[in-house]
PDB file of N, CA and C in Angstrom:
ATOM      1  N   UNK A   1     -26.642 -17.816 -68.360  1.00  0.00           N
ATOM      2  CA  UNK A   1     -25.635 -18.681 -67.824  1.00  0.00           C
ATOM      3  C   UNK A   1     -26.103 -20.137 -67.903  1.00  0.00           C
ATOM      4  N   UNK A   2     -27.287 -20.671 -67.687  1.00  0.00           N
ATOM      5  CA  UNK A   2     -28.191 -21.916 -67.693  1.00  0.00           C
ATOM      6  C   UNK A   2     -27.575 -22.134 -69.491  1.00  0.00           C
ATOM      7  N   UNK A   3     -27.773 -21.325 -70.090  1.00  0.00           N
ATOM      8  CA  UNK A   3     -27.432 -22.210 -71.535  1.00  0.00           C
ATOM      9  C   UNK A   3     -26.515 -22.883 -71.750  1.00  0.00           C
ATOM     10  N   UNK A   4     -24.955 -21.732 -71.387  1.00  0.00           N
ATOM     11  CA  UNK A   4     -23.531 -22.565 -71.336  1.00  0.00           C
ATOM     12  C   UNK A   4     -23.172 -23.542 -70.258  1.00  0.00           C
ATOM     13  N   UNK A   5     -24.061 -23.539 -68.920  1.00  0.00           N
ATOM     14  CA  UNK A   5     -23.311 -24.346 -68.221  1.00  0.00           C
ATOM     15  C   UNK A   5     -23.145 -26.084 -68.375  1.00  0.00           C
ATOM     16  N   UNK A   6     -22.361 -26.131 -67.332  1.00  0.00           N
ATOM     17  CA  UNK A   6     -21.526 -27.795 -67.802  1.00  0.00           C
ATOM     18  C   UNK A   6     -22.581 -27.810 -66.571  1.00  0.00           C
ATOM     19  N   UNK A   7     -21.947 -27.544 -65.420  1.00  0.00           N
ATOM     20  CA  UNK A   7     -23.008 -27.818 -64.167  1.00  0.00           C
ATOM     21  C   UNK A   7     -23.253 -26.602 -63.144  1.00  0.00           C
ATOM     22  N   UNK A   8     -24.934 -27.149 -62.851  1.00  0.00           N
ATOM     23  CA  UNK A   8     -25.470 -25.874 -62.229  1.00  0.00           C
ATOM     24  C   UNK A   8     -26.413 -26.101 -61.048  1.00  0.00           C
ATOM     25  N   UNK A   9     -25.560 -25.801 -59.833  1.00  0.00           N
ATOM     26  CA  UNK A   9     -26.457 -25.795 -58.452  1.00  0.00           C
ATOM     27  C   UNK A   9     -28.168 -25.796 -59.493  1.00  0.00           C
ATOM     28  N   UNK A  10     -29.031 -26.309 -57.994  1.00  0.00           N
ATOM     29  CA  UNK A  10     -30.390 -26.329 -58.656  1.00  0.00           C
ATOM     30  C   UNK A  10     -31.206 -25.409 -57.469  1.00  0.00           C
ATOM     31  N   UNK A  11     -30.987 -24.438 -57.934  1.00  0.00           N
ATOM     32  CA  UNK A  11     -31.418 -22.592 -56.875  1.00  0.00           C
ATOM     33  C   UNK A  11     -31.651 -21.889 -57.933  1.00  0.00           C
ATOM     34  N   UNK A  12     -32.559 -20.512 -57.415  1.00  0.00           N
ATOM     35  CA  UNK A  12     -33.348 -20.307 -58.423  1.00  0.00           C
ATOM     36  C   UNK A  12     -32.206 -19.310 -58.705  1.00  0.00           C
ATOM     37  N   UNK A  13     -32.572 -18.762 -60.150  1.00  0.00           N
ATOM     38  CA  UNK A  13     -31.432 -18.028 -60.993  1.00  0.00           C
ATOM     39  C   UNK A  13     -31.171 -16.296 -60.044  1.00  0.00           C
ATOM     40  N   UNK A  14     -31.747 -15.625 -59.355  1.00  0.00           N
ATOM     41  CA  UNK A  14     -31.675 -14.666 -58.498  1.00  0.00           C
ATOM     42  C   UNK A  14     -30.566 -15.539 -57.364  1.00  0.00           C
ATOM     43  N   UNK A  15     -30.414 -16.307 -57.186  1.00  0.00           N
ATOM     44  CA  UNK A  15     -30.135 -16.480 -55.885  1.00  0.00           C
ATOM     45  C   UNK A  15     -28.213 -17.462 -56.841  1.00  0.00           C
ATOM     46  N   UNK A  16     -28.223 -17.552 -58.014  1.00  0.00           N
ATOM     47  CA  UNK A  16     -27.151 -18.255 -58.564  1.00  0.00           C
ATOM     48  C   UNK A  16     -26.195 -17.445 -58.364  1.00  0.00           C
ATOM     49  N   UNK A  17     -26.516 -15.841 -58.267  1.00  0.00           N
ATOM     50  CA  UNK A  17     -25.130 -15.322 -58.914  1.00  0.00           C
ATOM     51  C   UNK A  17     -24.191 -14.779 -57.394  1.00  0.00           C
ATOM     52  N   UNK A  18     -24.638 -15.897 -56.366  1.00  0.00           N
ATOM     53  CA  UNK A  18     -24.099 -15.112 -55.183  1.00  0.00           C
ATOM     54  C   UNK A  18     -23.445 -16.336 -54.604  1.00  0.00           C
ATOM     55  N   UNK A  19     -22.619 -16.410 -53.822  1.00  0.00           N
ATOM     56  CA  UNK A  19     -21.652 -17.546 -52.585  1.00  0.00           C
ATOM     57  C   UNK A  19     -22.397 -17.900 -52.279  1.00  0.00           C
ATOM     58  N   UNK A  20     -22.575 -19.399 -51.750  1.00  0.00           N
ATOM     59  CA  UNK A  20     -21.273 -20.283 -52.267  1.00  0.00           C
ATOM     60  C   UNK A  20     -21.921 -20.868 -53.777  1.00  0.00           C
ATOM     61  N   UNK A  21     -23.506 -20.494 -54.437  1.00  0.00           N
ATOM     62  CA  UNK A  21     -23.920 -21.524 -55.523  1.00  0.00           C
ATOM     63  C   UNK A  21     -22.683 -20.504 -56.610  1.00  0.00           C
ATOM     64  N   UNK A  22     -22.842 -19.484 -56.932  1.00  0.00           N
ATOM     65  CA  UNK A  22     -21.387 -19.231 -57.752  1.00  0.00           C
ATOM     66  C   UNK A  22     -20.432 -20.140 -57.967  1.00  0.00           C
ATOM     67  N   UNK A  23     -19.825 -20.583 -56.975  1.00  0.00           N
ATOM     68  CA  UNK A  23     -18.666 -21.108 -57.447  1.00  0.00           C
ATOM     69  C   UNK A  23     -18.792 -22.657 -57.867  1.00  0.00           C
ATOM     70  N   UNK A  24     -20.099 -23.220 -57.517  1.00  0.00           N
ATOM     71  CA  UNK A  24     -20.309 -24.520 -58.327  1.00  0.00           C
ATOM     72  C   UNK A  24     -20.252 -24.535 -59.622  1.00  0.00           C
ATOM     73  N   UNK A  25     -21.067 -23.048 -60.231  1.00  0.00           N
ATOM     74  CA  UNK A  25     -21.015 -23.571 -61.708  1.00  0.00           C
ATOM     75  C   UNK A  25     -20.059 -23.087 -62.245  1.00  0.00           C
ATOM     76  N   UNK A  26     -19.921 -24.192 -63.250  1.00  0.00           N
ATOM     77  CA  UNK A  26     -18.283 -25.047 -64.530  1.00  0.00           C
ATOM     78  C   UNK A  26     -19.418 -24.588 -65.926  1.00  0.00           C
ATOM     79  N   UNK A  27     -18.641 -23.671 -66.581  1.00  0.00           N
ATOM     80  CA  UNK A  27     -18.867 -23.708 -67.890  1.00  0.00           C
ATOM     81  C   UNK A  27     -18.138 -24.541 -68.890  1.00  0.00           C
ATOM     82  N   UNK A  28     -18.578 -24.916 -69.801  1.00  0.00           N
ATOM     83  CA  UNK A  28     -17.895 -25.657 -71.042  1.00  0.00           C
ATOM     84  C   UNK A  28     -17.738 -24.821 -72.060  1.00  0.00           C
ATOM     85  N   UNK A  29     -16.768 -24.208 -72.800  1.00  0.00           N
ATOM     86  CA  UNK A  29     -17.121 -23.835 -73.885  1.00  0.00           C
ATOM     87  C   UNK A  29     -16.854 -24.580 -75.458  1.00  0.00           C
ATOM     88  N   UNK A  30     -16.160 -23.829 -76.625  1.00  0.00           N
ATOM     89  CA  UNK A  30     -17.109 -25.080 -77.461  1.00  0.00           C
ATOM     90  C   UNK A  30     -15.625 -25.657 -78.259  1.00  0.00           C
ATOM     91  N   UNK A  31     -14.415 -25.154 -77.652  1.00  0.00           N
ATOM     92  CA  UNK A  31     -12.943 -25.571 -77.498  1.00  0.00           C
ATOM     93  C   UNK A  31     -12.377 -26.749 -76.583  1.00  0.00           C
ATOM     94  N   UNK A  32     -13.783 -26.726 -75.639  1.00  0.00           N
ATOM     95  CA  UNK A  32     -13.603 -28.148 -74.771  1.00  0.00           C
ATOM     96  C   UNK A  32     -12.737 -27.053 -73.034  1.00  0.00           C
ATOM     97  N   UNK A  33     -12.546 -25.824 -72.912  1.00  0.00           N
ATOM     98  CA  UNK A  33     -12.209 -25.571 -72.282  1.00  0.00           C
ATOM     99  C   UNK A  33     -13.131 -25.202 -70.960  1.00  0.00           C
ATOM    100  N   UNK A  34     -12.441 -25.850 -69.571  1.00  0.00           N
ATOM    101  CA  UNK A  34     -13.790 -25.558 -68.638  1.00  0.00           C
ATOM    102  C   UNK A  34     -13.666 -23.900 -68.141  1.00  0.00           C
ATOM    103  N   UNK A  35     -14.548 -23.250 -67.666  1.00  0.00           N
ATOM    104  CA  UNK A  35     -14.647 -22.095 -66.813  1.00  0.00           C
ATOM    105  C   UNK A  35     -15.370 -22.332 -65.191  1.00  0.00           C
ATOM    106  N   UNK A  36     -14.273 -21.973 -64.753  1.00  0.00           N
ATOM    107  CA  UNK A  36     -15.127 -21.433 -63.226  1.00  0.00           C
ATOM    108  C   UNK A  36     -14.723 -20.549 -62.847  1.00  0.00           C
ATOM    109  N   UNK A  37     -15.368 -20.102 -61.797  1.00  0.00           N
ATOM    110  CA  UNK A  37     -15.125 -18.783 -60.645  1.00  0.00           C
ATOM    111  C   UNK A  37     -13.751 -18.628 -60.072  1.00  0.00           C
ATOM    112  N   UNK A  38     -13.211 -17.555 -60.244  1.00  0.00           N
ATOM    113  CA  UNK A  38     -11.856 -17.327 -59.974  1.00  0.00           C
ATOM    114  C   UNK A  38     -12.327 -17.434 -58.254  1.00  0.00           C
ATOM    115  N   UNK A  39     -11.247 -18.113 -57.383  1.00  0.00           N
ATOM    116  CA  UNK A  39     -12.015 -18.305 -56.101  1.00  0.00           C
ATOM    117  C   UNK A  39     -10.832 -17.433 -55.573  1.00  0.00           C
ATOM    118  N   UNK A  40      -9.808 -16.788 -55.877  1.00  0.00           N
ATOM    119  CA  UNK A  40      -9.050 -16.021 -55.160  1.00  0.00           C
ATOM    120  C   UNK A  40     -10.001 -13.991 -55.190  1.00  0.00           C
ATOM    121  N   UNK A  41     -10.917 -13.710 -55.662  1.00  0.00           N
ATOM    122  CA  UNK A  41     -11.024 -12.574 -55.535  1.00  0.00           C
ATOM    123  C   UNK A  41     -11.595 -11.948 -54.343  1.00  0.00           C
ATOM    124  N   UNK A  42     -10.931 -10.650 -53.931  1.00  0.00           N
ATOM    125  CA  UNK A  42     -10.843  -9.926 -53.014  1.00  0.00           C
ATOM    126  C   UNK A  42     -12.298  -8.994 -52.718  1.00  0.00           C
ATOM    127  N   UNK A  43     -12.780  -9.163 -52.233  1.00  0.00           N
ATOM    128  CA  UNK A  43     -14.285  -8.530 -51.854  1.00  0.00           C
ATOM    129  C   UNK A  43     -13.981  -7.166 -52.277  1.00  0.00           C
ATOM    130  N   UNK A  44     -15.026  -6.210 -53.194  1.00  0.00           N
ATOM    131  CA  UNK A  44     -15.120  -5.263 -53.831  1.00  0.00           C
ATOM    132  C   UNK A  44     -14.997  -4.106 -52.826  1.00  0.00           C
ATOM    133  N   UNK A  45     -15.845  -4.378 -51.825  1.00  0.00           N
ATOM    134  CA  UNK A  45     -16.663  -3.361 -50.472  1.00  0.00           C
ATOM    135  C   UNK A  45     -15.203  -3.061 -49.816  1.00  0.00           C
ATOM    136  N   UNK A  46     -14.191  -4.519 -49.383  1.00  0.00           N
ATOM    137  CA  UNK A  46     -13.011  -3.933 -48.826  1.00  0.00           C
ATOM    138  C   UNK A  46     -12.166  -3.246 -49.481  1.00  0.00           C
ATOM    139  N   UNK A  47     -11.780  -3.215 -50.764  1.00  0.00           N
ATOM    140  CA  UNK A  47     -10.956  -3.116 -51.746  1.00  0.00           C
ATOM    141  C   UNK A  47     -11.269  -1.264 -51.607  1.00  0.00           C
ATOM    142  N   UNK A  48     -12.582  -0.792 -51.621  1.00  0.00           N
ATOM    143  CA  UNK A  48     -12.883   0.364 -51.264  1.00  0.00           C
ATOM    144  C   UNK A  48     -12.839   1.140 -50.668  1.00  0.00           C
ATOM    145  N   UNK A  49     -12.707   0.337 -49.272  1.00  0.00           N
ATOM    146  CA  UNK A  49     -12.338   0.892 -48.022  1.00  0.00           C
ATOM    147  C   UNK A  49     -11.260   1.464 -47.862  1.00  0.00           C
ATOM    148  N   UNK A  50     -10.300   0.255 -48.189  1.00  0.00           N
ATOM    149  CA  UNK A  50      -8.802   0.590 -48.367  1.00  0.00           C
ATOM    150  C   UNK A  50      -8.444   1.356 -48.980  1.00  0.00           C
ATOM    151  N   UNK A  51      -8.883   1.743 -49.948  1.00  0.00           N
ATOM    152  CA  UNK A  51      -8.335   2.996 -50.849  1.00  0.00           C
ATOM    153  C   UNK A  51      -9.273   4.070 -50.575  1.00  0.00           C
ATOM    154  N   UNK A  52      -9.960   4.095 -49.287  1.00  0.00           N
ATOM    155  CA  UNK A  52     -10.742   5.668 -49.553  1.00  0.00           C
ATOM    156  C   UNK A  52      -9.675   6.240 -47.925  1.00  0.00           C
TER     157      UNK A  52
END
């Protein structure tokens, strides 16, 4: 993820892929289009619950 990003909290890479440094990093790709973290998704753990 460090290769593509546009910008990237400065935490170590174990600790990037979790709330809130997630949703800082903005990818660029090479169309000029940005990427970030979809900030509407629904926690996995509840989503489970509910359907068991």
């Amino acid at each position: 993820m460090r290769k593509y990003a546009k910008f990237i909290p400065n935490v170590p890479s174990e600790m990037l892929v979790h709330r809130p440094w997630i949703d800082m990093v903005k990818i660029e790709t090479e169309d000029c289009r940005e990427w970030v973290r979809e900030p509407f998704v629904v926690d996995v753990w509840m989503d489970s619950g509910v359907a068991g």
